[in-house]
N, C-alpha and C. Protein backbone atom coordinates (compact mmCIF):
# COMPACT_ATOMS: atom_id res chain seq x y z
N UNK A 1 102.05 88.18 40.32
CA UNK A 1 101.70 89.58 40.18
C UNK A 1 100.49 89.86 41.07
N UNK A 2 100.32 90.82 41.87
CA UNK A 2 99.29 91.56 42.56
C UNK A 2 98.58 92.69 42.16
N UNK A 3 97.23 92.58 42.80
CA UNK A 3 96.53 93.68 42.48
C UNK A 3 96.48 94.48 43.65
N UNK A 4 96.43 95.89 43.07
CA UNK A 4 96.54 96.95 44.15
C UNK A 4 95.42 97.55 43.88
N UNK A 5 94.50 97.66 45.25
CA UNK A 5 92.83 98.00 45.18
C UNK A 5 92.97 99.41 46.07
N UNK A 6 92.85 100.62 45.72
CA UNK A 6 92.55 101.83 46.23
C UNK A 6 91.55 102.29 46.46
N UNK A 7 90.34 101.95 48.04
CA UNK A 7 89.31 102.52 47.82
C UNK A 7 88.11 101.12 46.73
N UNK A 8 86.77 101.60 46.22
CA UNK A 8 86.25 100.69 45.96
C UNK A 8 85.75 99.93 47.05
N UNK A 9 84.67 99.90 47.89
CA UNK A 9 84.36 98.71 48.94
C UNK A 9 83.80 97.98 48.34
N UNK A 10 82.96 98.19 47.14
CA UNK A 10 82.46 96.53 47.05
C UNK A 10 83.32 95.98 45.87
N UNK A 11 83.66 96.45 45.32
CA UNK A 11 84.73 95.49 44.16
C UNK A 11 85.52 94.58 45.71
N UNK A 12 86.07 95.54 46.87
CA UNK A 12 87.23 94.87 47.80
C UNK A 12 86.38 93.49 48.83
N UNK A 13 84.62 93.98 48.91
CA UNK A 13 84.07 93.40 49.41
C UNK A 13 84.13 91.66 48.69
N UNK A 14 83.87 91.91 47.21
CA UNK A 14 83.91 90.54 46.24
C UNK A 14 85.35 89.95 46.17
N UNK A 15 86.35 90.71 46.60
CA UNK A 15 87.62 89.66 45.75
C UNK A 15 88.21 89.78 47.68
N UNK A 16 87.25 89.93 48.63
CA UNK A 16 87.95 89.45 49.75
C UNK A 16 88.77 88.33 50.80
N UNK A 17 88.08 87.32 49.71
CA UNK A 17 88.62 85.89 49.82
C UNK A 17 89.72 85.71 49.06
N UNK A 18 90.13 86.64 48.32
CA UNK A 18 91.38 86.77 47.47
C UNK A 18 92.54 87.59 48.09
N UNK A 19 91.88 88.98 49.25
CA UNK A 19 93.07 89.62 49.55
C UNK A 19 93.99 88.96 50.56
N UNK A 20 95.06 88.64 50.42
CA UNK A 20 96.17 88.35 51.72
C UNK A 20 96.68 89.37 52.53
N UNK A 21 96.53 91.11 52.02
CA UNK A 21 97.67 91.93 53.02
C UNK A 21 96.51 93.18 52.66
N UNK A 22 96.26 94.12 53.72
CA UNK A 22 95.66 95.14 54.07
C UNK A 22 96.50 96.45 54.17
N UNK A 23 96.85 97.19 53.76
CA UNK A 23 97.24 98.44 54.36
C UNK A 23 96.12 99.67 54.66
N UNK A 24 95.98 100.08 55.76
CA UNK A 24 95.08 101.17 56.08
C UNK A 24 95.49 102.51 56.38
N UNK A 25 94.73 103.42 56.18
CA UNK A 25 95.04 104.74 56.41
C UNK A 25 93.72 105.25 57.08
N UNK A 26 93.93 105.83 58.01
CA UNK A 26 93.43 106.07 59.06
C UNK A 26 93.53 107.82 59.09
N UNK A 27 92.49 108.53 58.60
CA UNK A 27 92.61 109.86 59.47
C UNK A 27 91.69 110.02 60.79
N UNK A 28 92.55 111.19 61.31
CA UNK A 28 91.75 111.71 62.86
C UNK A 28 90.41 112.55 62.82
N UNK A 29 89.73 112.09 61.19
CA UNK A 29 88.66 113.30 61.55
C UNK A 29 87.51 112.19 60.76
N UNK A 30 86.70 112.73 60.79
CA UNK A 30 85.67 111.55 60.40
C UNK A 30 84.58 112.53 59.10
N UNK A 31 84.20 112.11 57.78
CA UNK A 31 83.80 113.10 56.61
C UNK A 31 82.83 112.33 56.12
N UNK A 32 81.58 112.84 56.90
CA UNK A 32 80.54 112.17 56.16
C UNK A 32 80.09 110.64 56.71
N UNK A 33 79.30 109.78 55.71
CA UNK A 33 79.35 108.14 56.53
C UNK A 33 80.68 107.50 55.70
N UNK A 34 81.53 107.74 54.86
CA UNK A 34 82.33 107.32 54.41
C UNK A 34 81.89 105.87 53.72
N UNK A 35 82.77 105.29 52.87
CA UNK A 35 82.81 103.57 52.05
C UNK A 35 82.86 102.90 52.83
N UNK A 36 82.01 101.86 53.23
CA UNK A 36 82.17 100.32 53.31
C UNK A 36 83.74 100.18 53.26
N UNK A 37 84.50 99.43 54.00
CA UNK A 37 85.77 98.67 53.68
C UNK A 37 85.56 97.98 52.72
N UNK A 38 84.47 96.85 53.07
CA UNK A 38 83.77 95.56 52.42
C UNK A 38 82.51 95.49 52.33
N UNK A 39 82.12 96.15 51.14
CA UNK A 39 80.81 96.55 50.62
C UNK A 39 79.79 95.26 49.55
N UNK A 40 78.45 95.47 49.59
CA UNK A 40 77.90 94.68 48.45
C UNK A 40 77.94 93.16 48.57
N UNK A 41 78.44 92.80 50.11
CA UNK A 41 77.97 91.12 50.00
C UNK A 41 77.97 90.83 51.40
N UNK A 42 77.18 89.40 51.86
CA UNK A 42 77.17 89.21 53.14
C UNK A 42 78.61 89.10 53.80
N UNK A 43 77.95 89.14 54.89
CA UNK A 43 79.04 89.20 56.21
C UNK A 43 80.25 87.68 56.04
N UNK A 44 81.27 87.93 55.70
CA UNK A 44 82.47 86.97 55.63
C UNK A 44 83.80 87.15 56.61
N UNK A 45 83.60 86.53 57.69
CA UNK A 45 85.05 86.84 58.61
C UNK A 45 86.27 86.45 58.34
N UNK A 46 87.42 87.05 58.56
CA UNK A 46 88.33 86.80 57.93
C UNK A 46 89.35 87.57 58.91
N UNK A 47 90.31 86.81 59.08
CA UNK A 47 91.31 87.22 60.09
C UNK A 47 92.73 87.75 59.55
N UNK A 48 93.39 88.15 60.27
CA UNK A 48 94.59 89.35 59.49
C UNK A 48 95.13 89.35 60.64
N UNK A 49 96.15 89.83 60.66
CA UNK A 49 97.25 89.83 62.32
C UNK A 49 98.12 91.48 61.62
N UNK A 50 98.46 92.32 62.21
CA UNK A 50 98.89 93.33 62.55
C UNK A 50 100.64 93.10 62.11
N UNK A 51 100.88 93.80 61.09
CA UNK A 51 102.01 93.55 60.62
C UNK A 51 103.05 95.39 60.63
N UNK A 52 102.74 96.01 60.71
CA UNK A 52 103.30 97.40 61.08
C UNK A 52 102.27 98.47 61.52
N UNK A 53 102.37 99.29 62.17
CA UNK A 53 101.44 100.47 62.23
C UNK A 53 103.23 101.62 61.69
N UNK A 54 102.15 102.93 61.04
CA UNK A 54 103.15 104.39 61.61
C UNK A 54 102.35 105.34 61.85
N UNK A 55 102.79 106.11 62.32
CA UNK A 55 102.17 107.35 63.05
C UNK A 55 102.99 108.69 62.77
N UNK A 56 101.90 109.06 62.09
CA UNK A 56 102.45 111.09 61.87
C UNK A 56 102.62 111.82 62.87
N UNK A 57 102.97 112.86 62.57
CA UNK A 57 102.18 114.07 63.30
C UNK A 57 101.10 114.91 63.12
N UNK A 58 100.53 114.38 61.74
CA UNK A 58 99.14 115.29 61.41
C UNK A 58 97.97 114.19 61.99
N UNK A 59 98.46 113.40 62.65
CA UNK A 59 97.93 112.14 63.44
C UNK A 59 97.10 111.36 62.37
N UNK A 60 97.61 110.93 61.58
CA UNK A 60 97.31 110.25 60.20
C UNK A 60 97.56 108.58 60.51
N UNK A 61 97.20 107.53 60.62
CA UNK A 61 98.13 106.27 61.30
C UNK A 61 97.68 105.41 59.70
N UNK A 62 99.40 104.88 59.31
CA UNK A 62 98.85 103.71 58.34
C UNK A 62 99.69 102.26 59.20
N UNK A 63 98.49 101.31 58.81
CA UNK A 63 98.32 100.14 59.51
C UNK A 63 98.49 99.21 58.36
N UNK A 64 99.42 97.95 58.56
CA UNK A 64 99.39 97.36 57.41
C UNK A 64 99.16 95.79 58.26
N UNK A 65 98.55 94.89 57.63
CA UNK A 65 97.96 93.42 58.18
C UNK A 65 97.89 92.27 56.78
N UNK A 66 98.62 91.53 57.29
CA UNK A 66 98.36 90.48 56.90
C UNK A 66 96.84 89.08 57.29
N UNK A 67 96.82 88.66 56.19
CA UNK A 67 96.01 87.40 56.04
C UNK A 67 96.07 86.42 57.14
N UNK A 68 95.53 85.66 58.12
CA UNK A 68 95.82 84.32 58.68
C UNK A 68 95.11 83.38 58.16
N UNK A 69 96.05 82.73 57.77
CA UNK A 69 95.84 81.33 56.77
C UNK A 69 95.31 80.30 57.70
């Protein structure tokens, strides 16, 4: 069973060594300084490889990535 994290950067920041798959949503306008992706702990790199993009027409792009193990 999986957890599905909506938003939240630092809860996503702490269980980041736990996530395997990313989906992003991407708008074309920028509101404010916006959330942390990965909030509330030091810097941890972590690699992901590009597993679909789509693209609207309200130019909205969701990006989905996997984990590299």
């Amino acid at each position: 069973m999986g957890i599905f994290l909506c938003g939240g950067g630092d809860l996503a920041g702490h269980l980041l060594p736990e996530i395997d798959r990313l989906i992003l949503k991407r708008n074309p306008i920028a509101l404010a300084a916006g959330v942390p992706l990965f909030g509330g702990v030091t810097f941890q790199p972590a690699s992901f490889h590009a597993v679909s993009a789509r693209r609207f027409a309200s130019g909205v792009v969701i990006e989905e990535y996997e984990r590299v193990r």
